[in-house]
N, C-alpha and C. Protein backbone atom coordinates (compact mmCIF):
# COMPACT_ATOMS: atom_id res chain seq x y z
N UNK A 1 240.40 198.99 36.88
CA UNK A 1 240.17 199.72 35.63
C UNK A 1 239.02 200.69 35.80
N UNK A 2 239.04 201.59 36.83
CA UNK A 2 237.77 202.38 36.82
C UNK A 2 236.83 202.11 37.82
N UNK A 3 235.84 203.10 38.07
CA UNK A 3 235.09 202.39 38.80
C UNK A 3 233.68 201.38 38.13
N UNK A 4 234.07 200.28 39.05
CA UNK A 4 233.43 199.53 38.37
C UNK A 4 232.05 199.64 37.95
N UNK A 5 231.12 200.36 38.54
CA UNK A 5 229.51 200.72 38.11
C UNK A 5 229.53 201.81 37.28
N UNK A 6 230.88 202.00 36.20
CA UNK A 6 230.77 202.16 35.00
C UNK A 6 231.61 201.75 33.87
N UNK A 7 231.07 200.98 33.30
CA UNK A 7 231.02 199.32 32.63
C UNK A 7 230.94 199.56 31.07
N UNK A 8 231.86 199.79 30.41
CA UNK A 8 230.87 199.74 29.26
C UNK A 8 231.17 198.70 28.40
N UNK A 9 230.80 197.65 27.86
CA UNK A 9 231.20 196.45 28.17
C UNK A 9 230.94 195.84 26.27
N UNK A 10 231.24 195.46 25.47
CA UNK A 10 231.16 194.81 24.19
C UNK A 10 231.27 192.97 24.39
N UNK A 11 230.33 191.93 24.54
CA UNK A 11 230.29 191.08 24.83
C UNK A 11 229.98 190.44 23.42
N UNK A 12 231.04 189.48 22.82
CA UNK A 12 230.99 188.49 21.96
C UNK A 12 230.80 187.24 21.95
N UNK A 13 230.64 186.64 20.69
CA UNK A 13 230.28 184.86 20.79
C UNK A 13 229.39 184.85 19.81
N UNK A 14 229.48 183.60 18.94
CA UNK A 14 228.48 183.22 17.99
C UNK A 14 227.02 183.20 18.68
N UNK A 15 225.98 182.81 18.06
CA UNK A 15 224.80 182.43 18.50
C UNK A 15 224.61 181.38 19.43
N UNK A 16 224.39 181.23 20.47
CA UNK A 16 224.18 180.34 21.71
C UNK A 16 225.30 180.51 22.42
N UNK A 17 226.10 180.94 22.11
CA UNK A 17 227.48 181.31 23.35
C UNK A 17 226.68 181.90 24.91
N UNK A 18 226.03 182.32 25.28
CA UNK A 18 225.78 183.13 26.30
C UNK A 18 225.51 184.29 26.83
N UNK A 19 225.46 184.95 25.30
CA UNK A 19 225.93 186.33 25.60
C UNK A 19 224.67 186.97 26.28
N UNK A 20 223.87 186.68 25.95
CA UNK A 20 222.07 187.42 26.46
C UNK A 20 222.14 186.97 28.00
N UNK A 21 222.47 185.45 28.44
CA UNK A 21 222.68 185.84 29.81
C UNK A 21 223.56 186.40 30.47
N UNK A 22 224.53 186.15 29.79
CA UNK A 22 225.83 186.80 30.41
C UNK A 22 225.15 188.27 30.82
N UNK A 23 224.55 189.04 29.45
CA UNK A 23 224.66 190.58 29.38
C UNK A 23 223.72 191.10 30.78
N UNK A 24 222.84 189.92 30.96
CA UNK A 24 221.51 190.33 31.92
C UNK A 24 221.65 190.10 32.90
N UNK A 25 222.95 188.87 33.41
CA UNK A 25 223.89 188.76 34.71
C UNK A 25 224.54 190.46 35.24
N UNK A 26 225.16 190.86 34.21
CA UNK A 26 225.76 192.30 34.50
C UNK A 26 224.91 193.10 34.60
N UNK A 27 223.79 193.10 33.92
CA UNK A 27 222.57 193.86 34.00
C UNK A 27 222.28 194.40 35.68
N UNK A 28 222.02 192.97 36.51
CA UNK A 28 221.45 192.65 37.64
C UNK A 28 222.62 192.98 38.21
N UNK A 29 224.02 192.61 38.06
CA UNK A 29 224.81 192.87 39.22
C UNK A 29 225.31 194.17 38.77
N UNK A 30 225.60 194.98 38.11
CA UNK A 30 226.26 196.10 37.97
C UNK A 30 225.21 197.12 37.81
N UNK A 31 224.15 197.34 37.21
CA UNK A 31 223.00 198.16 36.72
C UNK A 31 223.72 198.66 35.75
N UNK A 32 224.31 198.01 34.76
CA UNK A 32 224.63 198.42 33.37
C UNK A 32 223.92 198.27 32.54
N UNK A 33 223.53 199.13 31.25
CA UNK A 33 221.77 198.35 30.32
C UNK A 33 222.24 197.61 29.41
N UNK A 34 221.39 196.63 29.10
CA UNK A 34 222.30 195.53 28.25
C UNK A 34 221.14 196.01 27.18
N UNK A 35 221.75 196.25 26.28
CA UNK A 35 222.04 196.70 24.79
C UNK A 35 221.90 195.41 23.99
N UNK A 36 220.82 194.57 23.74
CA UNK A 36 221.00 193.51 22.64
C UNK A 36 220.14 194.03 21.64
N UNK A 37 221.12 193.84 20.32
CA UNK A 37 220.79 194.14 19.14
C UNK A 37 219.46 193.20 18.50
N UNK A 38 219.71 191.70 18.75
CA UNK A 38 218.82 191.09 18.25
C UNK A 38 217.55 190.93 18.97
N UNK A 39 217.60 191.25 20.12
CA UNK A 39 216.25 191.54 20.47
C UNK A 39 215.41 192.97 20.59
N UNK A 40 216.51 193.78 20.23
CA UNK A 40 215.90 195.22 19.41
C UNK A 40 215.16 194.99 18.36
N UNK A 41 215.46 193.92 17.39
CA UNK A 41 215.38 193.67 15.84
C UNK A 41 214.25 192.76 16.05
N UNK A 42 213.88 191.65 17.14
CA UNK A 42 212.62 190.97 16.84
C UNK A 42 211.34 191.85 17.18
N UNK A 43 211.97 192.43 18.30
CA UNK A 43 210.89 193.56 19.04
C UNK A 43 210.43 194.38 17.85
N UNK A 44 210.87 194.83 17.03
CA UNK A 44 210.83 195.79 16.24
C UNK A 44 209.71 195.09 14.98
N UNK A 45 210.39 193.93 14.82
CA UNK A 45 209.89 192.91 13.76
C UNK A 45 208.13 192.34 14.55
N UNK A 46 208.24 192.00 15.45
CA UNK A 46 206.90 191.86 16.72
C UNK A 46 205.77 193.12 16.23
N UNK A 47 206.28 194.15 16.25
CA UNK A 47 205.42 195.20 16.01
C UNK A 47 204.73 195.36 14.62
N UNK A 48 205.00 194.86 13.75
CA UNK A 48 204.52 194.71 12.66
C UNK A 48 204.39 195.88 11.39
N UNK A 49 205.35 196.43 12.01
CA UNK A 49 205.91 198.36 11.10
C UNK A 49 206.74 197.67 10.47
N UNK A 50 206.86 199.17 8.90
CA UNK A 50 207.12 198.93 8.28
C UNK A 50 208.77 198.60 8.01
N UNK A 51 209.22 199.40 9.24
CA UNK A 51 210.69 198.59 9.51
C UNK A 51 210.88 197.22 10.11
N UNK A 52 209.28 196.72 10.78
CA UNK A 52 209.72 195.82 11.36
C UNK A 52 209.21 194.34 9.84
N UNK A 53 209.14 194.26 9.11
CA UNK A 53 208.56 194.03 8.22
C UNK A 53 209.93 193.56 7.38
N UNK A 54 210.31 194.67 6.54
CA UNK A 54 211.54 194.91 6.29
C UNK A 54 213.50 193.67 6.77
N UNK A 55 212.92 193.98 7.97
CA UNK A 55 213.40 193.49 9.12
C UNK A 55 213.65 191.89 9.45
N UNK A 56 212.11 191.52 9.11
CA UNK A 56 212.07 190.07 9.15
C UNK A 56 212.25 188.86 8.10
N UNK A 57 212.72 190.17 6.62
CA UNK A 57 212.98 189.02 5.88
C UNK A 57 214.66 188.66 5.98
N UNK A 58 215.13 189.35 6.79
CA UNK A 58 216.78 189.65 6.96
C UNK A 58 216.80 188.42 8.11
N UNK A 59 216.12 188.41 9.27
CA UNK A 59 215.96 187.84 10.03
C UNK A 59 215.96 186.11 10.20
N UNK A 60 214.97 185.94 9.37
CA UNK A 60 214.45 184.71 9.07
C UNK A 60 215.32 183.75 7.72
N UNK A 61 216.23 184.95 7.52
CA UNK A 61 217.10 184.16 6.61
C UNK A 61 218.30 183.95 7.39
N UNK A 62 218.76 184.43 8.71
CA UNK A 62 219.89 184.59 9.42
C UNK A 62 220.66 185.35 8.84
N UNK A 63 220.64 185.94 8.40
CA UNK A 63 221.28 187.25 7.27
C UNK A 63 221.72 188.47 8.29
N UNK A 64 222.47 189.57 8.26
CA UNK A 64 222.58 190.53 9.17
C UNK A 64 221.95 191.76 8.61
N UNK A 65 221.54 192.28 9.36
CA UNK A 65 220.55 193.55 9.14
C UNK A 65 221.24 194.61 8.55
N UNK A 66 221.17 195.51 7.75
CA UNK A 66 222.00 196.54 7.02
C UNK A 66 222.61 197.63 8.25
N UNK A 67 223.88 198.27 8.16
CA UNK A 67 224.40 198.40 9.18
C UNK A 67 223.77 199.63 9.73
N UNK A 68 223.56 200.47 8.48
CA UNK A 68 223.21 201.91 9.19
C UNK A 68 221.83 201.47 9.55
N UNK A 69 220.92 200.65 9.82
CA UNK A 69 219.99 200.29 10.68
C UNK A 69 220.18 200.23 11.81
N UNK A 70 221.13 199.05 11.90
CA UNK A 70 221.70 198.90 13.52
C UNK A 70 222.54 200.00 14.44
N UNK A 71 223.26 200.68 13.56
CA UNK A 71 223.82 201.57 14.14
C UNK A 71 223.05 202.61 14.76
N UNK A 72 221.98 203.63 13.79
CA UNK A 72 220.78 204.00 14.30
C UNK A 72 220.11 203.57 15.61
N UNK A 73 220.12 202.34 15.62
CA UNK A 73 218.97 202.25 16.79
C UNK A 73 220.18 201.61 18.20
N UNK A 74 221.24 201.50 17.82
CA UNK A 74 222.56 201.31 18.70
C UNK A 74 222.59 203.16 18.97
N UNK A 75 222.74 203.72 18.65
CA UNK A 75 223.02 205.33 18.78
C UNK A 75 221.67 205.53 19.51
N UNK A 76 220.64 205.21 19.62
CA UNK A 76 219.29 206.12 20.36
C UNK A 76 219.20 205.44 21.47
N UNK A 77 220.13 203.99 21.73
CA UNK A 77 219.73 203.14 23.03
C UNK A 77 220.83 203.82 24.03
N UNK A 78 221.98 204.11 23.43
CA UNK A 78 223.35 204.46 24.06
C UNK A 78 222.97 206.32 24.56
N UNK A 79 222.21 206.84 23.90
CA UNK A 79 221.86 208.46 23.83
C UNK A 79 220.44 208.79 24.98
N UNK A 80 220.14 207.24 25.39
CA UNK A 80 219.22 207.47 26.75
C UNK A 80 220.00 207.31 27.59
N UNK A 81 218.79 208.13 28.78
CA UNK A 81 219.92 208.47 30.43
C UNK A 81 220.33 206.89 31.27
N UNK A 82 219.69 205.80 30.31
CA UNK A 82 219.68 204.68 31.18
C UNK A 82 221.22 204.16 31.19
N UNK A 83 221.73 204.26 29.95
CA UNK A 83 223.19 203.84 29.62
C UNK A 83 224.35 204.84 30.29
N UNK A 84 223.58 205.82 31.27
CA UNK A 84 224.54 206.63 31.92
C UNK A 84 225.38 205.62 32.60
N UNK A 85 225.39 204.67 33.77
CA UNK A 85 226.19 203.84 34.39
C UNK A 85 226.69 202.79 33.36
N UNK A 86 226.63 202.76 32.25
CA UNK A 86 227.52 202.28 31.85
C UNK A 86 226.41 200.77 31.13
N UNK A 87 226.85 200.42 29.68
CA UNK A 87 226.20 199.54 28.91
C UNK A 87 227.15 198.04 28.55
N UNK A 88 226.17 197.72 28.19
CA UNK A 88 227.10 195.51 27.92
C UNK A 88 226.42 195.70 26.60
N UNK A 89 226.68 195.15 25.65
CA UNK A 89 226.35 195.15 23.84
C UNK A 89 226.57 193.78 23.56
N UNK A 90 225.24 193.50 23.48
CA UNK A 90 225.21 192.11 23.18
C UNK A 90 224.96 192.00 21.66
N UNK A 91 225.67 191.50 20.49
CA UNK A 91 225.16 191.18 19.44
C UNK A 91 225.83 192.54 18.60
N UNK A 92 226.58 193.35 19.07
CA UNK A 92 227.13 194.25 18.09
C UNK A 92 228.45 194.88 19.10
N UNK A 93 229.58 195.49 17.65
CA UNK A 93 229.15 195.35 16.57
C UNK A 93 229.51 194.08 16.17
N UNK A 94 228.87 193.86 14.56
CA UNK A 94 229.36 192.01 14.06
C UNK A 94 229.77 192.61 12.76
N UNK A 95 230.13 193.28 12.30
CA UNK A 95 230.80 193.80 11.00
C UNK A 95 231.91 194.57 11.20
N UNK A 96 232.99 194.75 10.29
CA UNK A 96 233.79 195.72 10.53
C UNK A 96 233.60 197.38 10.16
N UNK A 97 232.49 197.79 9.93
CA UNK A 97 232.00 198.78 9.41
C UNK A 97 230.89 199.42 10.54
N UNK A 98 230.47 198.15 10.88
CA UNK A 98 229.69 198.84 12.07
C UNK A 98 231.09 198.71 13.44
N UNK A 99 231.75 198.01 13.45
CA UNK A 99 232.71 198.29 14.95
C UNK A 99 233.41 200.04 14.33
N UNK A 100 233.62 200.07 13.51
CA UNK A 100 233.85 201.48 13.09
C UNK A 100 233.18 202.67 13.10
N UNK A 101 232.22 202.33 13.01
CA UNK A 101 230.44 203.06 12.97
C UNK A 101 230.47 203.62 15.56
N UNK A 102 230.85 202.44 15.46
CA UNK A 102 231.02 202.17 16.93
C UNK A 102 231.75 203.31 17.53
N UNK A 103 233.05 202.76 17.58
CA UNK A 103 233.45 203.68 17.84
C UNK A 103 234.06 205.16 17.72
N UNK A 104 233.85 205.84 16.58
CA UNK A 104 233.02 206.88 16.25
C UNK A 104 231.86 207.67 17.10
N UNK A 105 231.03 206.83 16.89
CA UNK A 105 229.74 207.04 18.09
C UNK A 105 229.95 207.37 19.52
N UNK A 106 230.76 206.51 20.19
CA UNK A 106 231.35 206.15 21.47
C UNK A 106 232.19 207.24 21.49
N UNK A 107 232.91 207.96 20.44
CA UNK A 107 234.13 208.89 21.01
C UNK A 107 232.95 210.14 21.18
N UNK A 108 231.99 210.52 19.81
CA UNK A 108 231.39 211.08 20.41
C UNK A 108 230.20 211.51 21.68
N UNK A 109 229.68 210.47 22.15
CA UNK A 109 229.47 210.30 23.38
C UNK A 109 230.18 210.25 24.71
N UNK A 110 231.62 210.42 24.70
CA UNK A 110 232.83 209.90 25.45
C UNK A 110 232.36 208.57 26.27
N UNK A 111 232.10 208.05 25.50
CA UNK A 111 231.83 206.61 26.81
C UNK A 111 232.95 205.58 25.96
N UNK A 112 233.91 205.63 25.73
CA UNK A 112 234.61 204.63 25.19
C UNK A 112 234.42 203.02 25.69
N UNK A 113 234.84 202.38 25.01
CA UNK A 113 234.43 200.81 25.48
C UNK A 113 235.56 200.41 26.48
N UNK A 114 235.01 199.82 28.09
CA UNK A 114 235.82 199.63 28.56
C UNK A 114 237.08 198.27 28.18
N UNK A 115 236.23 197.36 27.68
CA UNK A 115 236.46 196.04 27.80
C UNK A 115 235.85 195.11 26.37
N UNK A 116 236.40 194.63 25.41
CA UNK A 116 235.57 193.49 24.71
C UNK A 116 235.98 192.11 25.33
N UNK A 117 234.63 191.21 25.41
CA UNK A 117 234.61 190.17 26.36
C UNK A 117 234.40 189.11 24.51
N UNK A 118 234.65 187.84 25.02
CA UNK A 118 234.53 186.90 23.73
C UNK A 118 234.25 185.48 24.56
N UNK A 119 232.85 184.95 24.11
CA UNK A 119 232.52 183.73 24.92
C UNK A 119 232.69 182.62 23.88
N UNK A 120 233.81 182.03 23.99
CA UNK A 120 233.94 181.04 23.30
C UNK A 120 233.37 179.51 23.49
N UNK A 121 232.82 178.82 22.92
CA UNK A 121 231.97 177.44 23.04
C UNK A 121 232.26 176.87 21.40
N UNK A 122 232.31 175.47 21.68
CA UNK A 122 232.61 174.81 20.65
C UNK A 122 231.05 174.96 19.89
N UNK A 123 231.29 174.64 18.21
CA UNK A 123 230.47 174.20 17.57
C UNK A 123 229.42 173.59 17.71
N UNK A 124 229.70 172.13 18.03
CA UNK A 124 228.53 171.21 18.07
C UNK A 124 227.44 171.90 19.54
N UNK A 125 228.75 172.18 20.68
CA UNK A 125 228.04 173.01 22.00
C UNK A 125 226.97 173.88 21.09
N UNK A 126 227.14 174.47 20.09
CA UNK A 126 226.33 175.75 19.78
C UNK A 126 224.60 175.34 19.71
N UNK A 127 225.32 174.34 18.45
CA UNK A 127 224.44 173.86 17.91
C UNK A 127 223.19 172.91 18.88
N UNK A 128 223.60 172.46 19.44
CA UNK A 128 222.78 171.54 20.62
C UNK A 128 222.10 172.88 21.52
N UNK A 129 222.86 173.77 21.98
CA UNK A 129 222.03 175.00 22.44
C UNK A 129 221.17 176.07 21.69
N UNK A 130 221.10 175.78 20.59
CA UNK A 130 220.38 176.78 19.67
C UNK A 130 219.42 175.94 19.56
N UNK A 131 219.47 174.06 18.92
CA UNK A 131 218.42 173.74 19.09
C UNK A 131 217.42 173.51 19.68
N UNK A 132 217.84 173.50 21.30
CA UNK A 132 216.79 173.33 22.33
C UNK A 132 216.38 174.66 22.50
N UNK A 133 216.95 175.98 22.39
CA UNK A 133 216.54 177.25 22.57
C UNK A 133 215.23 177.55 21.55
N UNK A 134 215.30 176.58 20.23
CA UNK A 134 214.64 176.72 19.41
C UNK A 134 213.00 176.13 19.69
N UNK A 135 213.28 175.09 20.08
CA UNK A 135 212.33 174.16 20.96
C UNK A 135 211.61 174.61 22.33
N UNK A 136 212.25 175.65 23.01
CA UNK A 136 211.81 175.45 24.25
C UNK A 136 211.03 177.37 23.99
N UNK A 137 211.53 178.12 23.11
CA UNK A 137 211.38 179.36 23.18
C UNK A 137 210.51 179.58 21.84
N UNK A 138 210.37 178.90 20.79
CA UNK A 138 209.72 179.19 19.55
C UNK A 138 210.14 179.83 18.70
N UNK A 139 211.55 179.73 18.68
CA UNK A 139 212.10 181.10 18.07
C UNK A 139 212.24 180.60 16.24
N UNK A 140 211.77 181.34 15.39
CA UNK A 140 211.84 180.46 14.00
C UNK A 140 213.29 181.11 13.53
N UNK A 141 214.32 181.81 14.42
CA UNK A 141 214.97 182.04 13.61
C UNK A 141 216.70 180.73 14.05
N UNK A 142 215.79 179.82 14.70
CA UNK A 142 217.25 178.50 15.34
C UNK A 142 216.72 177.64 14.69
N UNK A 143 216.44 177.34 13.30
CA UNK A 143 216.43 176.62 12.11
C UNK A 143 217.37 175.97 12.12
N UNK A 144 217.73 174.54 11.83
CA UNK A 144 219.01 173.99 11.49
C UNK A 144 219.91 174.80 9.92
N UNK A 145 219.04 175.11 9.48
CA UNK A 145 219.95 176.14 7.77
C UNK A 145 220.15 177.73 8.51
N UNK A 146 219.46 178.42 9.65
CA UNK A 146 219.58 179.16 9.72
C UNK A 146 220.41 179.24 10.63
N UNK A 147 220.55 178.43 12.04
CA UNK A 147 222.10 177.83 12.95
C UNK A 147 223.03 178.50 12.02
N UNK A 148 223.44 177.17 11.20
CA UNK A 148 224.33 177.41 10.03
C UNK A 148 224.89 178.22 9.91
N UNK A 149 223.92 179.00 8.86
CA UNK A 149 224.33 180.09 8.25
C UNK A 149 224.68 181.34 9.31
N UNK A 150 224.15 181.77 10.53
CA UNK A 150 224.65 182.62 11.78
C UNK A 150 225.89 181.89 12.14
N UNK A 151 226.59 180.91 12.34
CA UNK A 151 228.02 180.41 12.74
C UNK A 151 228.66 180.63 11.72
N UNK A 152 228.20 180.94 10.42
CA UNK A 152 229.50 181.05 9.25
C UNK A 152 229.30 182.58 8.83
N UNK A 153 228.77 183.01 9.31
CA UNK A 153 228.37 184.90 9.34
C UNK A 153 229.22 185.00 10.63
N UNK A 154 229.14 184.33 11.61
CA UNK A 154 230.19 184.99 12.58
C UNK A 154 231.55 184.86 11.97
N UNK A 155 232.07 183.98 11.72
CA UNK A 155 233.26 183.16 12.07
C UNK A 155 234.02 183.98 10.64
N UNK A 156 232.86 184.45 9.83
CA UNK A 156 233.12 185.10 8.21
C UNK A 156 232.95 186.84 8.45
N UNK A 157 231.98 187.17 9.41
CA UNK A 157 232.45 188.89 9.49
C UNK A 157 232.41 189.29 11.14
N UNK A 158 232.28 188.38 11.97
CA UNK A 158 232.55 189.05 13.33
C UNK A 158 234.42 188.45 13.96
N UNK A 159 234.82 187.87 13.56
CA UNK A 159 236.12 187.38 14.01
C UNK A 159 236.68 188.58 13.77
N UNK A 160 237.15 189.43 12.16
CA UNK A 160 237.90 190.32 11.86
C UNK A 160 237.74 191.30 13.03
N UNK A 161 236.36 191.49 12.89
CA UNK A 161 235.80 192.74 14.33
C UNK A 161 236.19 192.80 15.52
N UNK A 162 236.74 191.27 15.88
CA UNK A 162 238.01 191.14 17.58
C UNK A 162 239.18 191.39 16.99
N UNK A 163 239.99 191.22 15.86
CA UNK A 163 240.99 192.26 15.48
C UNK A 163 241.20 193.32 15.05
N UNK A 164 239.80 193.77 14.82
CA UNK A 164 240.18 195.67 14.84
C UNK A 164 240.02 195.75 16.01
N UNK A 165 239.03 195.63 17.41
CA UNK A 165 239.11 196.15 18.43
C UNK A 165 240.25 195.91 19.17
N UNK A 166 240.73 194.89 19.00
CA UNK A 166 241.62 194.57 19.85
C UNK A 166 242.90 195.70 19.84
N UNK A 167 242.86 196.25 18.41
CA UNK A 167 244.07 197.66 18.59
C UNK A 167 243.94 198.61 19.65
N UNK A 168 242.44 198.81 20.19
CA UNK A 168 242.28 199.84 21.02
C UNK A 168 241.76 199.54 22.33
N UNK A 169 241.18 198.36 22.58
CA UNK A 169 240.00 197.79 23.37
C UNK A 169 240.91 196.61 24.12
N UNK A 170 240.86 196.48 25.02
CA UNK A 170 241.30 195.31 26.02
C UNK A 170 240.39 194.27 25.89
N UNK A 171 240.64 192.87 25.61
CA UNK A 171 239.98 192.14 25.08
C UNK A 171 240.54 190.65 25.69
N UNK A 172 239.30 190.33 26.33
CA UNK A 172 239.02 188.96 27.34
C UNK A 172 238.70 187.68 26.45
N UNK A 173 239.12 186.34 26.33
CA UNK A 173 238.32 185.34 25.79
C UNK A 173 237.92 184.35 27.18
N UNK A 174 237.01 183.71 27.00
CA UNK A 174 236.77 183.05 28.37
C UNK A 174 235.72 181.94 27.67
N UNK A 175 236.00 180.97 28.59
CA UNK A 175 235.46 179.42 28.42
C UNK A 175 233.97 179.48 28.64
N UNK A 176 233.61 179.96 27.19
CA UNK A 176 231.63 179.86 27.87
C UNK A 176 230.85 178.92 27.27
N UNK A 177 231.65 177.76 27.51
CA UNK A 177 230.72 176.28 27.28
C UNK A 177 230.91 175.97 28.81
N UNK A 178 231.30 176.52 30.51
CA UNK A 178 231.35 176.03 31.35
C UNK A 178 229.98 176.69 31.95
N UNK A 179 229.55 175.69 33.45
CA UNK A 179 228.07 176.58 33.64
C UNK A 179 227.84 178.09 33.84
N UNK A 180 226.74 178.09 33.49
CA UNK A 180 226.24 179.66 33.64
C UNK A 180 227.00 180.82 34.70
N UNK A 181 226.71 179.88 35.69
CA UNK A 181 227.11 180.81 36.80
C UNK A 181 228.91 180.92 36.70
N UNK A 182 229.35 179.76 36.61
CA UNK A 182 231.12 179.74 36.66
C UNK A 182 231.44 181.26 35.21
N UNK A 183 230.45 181.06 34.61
CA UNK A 183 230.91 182.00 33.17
C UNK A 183 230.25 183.41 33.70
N UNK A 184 229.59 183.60 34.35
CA UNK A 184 229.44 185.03 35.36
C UNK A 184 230.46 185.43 35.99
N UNK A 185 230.83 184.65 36.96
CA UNK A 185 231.78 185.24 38.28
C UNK A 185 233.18 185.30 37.15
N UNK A 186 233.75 184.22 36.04
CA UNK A 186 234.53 184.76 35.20
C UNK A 186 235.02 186.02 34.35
N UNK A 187 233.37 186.47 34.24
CA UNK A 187 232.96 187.62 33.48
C UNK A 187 233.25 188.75 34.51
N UNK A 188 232.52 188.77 35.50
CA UNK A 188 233.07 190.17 36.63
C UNK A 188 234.43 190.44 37.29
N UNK A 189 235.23 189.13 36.93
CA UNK A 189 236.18 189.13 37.19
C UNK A 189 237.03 190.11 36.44
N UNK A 190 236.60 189.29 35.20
CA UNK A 190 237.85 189.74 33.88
C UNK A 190 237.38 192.10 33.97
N UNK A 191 236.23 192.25 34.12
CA UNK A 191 235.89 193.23 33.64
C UNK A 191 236.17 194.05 35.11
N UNK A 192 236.89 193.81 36.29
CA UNK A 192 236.76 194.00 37.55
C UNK A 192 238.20 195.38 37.38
């Protein structure tokens, strides 16, 4: 499908699926820039501006950030020379308004999406990985109410978003409750 060191890659999955390593696996093996939304949004929130402010009460409720936010700062990451070889999008889009917002953007950039990837892991898997992520990283936003509420925000506005892409977008599901590495070499496979 192309040459492969240009990637442009839409990687899905609820919260703890994999996707941040997955995206930083491709990162390292392809030099594609991995594009994560939610760590745009803490970074942003870290800084203590008035967007990042804003930002963190969306955050801390597990709530999703208003779209033309994300899209904005999805459009200025994709519009640097780094995403020339080609980008992985971790964490967007998760609405059907922003996958629309998407690709829009993408036609005008011509970098169309090569591939949407979908890391599927059971529930309770999630949950047991969000909580130790929560524990081991400090993160206040892997709350047991806030878990929750991010698995029923996916499952309630990012599912529809693998059936609009799927009209246009070639679209992978793959077993990512198996180890790290087996869910890599899966991943370069499918996108090969």
């Amino acid at each position: 499908m192309g040459d492969a060191a240009r990637r442009n890659v839409a990687l899905f999955g609820p919260a703890g699926s994999g996707k941040g390593t997955q995206a930083e696996f491709l990162n390292r093996e392809l030099g594609v820039e991995h594009i994560a939304t939610g760590e745009m949004l803490r970074e942003e929130r870290s800084r203590g501006t008035e967007l990042g402010q804003a930002l963190a009460a969306y955050l801390d409720a597990g709530k999703l950030v208003p779209d033309e936010v994300i899209v904005a700062m999805i459009r200025h990451r994709l519009s640097d020379p780094q995403a020339d070889n080609g980008f992985v999008l971790d964490g967007f889009p998760r609405t059907l308004a922003q996958a629309r917002s998407l690709q829009e953007l993408l036609v005008g950039l011509q970098r169309p999406l090569d591939i949407a990837v979908v890391l599927d892991v059971p529930s309770e898997q999630l949950v047991a990985r969000l909580s130790r992520r929560a524990t081991l990283e400090d993160r206040g936003d892997d709350t047991p109410a806030v878990i929750a509420e991010r698995l029923r925000i996916y499952h309630d506005e990012t599912e529809p978003v693998l059936d609009y892409l799927s009209q246009s977008v070639p679209m992978v599901r793959l077993d990512g409750s198996m180890p790290v590495d087996e869910v890599g070499q899966m991943l370069l496979k499918a996108i090969a």
